[in-house]
C-alpha atoms as a PDB file:
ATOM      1  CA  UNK A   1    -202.205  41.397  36.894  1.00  0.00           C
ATOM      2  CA  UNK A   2    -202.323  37.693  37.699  1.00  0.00           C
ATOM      3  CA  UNK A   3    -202.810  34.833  35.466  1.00  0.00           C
ATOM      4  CA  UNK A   4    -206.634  33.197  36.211  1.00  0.00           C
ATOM      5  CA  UNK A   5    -205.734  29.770  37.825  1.00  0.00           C
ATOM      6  CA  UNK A   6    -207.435  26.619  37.017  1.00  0.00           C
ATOM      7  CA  UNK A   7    -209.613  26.150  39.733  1.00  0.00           C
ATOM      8  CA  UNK A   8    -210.652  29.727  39.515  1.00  0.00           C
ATOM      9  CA  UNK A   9    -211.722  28.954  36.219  1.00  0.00           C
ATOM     10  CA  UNK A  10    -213.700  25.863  37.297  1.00  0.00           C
ATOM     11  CA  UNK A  11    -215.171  27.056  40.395  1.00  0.00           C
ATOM     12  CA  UNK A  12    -218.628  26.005  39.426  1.00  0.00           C
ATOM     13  CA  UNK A  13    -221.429  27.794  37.332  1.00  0.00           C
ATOM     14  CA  UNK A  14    -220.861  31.390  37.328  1.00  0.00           C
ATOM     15  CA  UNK A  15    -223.951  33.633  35.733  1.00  0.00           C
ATOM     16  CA  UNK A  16    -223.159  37.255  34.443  1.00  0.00           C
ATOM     17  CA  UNK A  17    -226.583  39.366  34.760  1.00  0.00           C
ATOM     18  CA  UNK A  18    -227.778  42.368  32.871  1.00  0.00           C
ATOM     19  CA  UNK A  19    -230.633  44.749  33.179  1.00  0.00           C
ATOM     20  CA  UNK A  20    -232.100  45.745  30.091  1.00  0.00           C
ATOM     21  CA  UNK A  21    -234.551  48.081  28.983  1.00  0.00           C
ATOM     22  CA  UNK A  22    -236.814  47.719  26.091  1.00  0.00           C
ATOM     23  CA  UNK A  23    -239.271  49.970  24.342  1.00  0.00           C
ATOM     24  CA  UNK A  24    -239.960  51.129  27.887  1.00  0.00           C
ATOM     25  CA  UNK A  25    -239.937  47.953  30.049  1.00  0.00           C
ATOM     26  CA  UNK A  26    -237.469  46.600  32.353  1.00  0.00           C
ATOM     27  CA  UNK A  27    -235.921  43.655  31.517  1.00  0.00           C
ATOM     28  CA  UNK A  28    -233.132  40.828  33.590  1.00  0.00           C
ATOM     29  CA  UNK A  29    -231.187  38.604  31.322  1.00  0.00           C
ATOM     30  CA  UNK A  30    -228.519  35.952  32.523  1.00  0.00           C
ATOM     31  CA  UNK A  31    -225.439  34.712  30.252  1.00  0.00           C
ATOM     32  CA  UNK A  32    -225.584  31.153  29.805  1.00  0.00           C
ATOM     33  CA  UNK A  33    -222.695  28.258  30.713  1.00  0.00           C
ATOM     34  CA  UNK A  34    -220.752  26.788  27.614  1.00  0.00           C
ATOM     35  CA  UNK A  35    -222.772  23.825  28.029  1.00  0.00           C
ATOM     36  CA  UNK A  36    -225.841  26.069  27.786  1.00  0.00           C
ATOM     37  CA  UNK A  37    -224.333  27.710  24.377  1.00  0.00           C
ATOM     38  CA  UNK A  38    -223.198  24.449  22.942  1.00  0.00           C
ATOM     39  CA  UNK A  39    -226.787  22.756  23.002  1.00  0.00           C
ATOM     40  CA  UNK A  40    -228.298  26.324  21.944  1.00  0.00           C
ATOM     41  CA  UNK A  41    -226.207  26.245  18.476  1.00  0.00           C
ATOM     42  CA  UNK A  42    -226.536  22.648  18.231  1.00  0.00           C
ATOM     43  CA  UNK A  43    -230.415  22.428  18.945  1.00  0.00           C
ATOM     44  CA  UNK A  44    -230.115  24.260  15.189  1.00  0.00           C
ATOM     45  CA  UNK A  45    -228.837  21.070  13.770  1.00  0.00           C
ATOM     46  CA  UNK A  46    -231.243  17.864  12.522  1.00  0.00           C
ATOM     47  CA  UNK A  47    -230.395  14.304  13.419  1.00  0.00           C
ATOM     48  CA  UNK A  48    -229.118  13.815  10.100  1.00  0.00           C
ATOM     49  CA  UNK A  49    -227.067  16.734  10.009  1.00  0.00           C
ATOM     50  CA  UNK A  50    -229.055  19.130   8.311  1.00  0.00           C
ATOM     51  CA  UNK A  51    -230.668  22.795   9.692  1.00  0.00           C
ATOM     52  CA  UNK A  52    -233.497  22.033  11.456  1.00  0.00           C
ATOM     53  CA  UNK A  53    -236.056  24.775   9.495  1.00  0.00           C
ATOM     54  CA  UNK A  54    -238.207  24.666  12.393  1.00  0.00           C
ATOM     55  CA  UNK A  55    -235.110  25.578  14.910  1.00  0.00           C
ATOM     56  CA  UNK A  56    -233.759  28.371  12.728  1.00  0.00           C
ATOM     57  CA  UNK A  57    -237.023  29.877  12.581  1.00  0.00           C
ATOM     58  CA  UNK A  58    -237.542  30.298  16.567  1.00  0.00           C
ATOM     59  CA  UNK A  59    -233.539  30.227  17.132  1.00  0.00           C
ATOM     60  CA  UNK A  60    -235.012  34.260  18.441  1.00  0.00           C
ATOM     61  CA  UNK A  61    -237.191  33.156  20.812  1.00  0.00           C
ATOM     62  CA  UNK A  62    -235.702  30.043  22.280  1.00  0.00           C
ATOM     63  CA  UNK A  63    -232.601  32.727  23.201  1.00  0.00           C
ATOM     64  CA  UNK A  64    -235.146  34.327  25.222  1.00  0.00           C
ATOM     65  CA  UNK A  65    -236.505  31.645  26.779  1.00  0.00           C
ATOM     66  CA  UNK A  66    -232.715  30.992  28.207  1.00  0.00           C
ATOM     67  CA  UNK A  67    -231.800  34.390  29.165  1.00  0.00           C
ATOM     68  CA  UNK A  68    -234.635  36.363  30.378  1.00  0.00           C
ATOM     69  CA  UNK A  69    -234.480  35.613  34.382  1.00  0.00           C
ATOM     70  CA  UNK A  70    -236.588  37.690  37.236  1.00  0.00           C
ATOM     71  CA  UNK A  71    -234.854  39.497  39.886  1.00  0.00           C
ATOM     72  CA  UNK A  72    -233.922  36.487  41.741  1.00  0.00           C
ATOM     73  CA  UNK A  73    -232.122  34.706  38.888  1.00  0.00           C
ATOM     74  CA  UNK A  74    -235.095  32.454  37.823  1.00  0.00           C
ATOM     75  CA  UNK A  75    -235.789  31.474  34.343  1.00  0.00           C
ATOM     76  CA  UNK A  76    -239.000  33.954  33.585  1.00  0.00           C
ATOM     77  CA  UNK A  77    -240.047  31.527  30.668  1.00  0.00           C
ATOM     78  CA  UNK A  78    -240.442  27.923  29.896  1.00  0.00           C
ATOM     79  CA  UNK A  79    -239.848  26.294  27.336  1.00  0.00           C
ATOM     80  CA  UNK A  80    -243.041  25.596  26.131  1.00  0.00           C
ATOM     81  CA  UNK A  81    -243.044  29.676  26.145  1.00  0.00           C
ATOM     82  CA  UNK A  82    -241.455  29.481  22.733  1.00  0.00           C
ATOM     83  CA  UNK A  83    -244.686  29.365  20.561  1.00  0.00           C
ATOM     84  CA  UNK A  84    -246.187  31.922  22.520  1.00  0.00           C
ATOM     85  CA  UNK A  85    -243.365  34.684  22.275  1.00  0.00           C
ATOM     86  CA  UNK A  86    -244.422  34.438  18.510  1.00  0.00           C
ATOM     87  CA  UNK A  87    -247.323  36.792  19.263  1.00  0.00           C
ATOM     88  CA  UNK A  88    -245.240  39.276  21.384  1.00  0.00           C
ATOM     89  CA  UNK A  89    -244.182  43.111  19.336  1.00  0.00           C
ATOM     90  CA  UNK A  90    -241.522  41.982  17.771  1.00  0.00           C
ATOM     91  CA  UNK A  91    -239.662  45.412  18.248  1.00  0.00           C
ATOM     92  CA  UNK A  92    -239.051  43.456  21.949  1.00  0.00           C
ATOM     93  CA  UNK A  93    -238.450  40.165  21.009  1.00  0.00           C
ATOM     94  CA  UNK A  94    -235.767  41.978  18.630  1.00  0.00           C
ATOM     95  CA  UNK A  95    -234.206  44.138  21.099  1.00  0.00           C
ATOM     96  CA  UNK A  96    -234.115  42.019  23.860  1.00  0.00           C
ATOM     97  CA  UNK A  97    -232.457  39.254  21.327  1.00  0.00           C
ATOM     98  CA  UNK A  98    -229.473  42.002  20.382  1.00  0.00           C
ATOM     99  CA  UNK A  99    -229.050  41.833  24.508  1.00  0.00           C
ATOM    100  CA  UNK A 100    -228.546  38.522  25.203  1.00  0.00           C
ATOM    101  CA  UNK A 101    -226.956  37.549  21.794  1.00  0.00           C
ATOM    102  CA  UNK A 102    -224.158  40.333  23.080  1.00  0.00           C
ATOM    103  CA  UNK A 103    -224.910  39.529  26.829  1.00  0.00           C
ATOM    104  CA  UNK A 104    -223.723  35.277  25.819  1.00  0.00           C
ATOM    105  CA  UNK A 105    -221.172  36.145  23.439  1.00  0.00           C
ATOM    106  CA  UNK A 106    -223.022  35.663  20.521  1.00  0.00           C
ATOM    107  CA  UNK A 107    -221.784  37.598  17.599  1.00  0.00           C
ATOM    108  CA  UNK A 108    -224.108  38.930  15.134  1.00  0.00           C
ATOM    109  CA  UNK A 109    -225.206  36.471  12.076  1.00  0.00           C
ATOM    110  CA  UNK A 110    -223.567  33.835  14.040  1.00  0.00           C
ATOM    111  CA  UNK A 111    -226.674  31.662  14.054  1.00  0.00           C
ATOM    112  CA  UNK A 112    -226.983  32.469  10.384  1.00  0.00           C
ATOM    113  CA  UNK A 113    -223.595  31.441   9.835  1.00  0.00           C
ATOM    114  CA  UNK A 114    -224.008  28.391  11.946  1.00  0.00           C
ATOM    115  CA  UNK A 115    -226.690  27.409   9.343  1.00  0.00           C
ATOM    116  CA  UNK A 116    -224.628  28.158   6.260  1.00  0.00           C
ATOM    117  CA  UNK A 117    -221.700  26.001   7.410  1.00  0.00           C
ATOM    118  CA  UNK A 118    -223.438  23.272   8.560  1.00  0.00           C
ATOM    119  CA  UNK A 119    -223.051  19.868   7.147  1.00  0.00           C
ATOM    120  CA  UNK A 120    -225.120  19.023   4.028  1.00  0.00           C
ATOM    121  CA  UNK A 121    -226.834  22.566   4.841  1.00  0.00           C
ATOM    122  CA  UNK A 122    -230.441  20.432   4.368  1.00  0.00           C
ATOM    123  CA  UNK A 123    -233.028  22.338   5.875  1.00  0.00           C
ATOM    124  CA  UNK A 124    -235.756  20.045   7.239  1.00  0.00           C
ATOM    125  CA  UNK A 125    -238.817  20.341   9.520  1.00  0.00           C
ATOM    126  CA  UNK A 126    -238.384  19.989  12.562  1.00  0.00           C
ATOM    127  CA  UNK A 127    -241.535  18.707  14.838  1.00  0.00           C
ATOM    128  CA  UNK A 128    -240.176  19.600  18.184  1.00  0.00           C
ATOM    129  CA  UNK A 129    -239.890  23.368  19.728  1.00  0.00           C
END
């Protein structure tokens, strides 16, 4: 087995996709870059370094927003989609969260945990989605 070089590892963007199905539908989800990751944990986070109530709450459904992708790689959602995945079953939302929470490396409670060790821990509203 060889060692992964550096410029192997930095070759550029490099999506890992996954077919998914949930309570009978077919679903696409893409892994996201580190970048992508980073600003999904930190989005939790208020400018003052508190949890962002508002962010925890839809932490669920932003995921989706990121990872769900049609067969050609696209984003299937906006992000103005957030509010409105509030209304889907949420047997989906929940199973196709499991997926891409595995699917981006994502252990389980880690957004939970994220929360609990955050600085100050001050949950605050947050007015933005």
């Amino acid at each position: 087995m060889t060692t992964t070089s550096r410029d192997e590892l930095l070759k550029g963007p490099t999506r890992r996709h996954r077919d998914v199905a949930v309570n009978g539908s077919q679903f696409r989800i893409q892994s996201l870059t580190e970048r992508e990751k980073s600003r999904f944990e930190t989005a939790l986070l208020s400018k003052s370094g508190g949890v962002a109530k508002a962010r925890l709450q839809d932490a669920t459904r932003r995921l989706l927003v990121l990872c769900l992708v049609d067969d050609d790689g696209h984003r299937l959602l906006e992000d103005g989609d957030v509010d409105a995945l509030g209304d889907v079953d949420g047997a989906i939302t929940s199973g196709l969260y499991t997926a891409c929470r595995e699917h981006c490396g994502f252990e389980e409670g880690d957004v939970e945990e994220l929360a609990k060790n955050s600085h100050g821990l001050r949950v605050e509203p947050s007015p933005t989605v």
